[in-house]
C-alpha atoms as a PDB file:
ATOM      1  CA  UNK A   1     -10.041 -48.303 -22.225  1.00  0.00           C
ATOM      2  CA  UNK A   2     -11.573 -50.361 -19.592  1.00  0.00           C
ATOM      3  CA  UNK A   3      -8.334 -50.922 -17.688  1.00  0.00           C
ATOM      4  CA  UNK A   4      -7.482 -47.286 -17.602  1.00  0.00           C
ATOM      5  CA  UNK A   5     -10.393 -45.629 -16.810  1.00  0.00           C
ATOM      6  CA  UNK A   6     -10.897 -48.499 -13.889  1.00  0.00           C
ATOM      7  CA  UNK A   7     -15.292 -48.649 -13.429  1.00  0.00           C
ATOM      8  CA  UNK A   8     -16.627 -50.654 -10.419  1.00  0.00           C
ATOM      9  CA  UNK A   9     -19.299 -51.425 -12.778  1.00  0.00           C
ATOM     10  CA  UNK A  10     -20.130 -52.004 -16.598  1.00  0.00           C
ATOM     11  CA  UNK A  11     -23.356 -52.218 -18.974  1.00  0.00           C
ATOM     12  CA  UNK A  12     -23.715 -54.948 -21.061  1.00  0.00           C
ATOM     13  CA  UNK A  13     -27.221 -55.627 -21.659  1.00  0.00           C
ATOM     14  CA  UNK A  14     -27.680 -55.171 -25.104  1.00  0.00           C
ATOM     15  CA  UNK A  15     -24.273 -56.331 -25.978  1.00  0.00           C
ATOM     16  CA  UNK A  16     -24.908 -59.543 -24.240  1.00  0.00           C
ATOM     17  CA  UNK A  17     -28.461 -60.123 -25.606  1.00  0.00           C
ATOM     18  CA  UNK A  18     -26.991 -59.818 -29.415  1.00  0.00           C
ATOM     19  CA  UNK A  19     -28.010 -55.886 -29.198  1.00  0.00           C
ATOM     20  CA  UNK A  20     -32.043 -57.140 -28.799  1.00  0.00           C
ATOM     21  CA  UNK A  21     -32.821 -56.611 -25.557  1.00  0.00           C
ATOM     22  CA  UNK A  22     -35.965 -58.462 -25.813  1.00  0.00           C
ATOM     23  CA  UNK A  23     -34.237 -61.752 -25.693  1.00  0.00           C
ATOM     24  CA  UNK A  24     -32.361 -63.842 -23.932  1.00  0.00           C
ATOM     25  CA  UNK A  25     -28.946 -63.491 -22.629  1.00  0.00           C
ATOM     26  CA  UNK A  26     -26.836 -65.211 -24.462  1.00  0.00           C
ATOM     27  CA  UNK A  27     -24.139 -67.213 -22.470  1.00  0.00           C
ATOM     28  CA  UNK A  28     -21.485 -67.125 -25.079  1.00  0.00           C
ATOM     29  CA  UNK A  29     -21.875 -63.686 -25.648  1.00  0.00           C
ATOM     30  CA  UNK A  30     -21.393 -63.114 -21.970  1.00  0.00           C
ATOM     31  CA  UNK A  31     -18.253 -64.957 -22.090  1.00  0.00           C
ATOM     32  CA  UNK A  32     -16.925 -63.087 -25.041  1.00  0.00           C
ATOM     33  CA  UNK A  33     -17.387 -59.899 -22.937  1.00  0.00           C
ATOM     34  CA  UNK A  34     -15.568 -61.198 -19.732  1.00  0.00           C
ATOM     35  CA  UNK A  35     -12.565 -61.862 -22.383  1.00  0.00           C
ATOM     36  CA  UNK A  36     -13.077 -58.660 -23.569  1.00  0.00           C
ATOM     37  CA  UNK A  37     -12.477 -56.984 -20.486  1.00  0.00           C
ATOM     38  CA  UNK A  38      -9.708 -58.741 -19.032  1.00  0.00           C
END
């Protein structure tokens, strides 16, 4: 949905903290979201 709908820029916050955004990002969590979108 990404592709088609083309955004400049994405929120990822929660997905990228484990959906607690009182932690820590989580480094492989952000990597499984840059695979995600491309």
């Amino acid at each position: 949905v990404l592709k088609q709908i083309d955004p400049e820029i994405i929120g990822v916050r929660g997905m990228v903290c484990g959906g607690d955004r009182t932690t820590m990002v989580k480094e492989e969590l952000v990597r499984k979201a840059i695979e995600m979108v491309h």
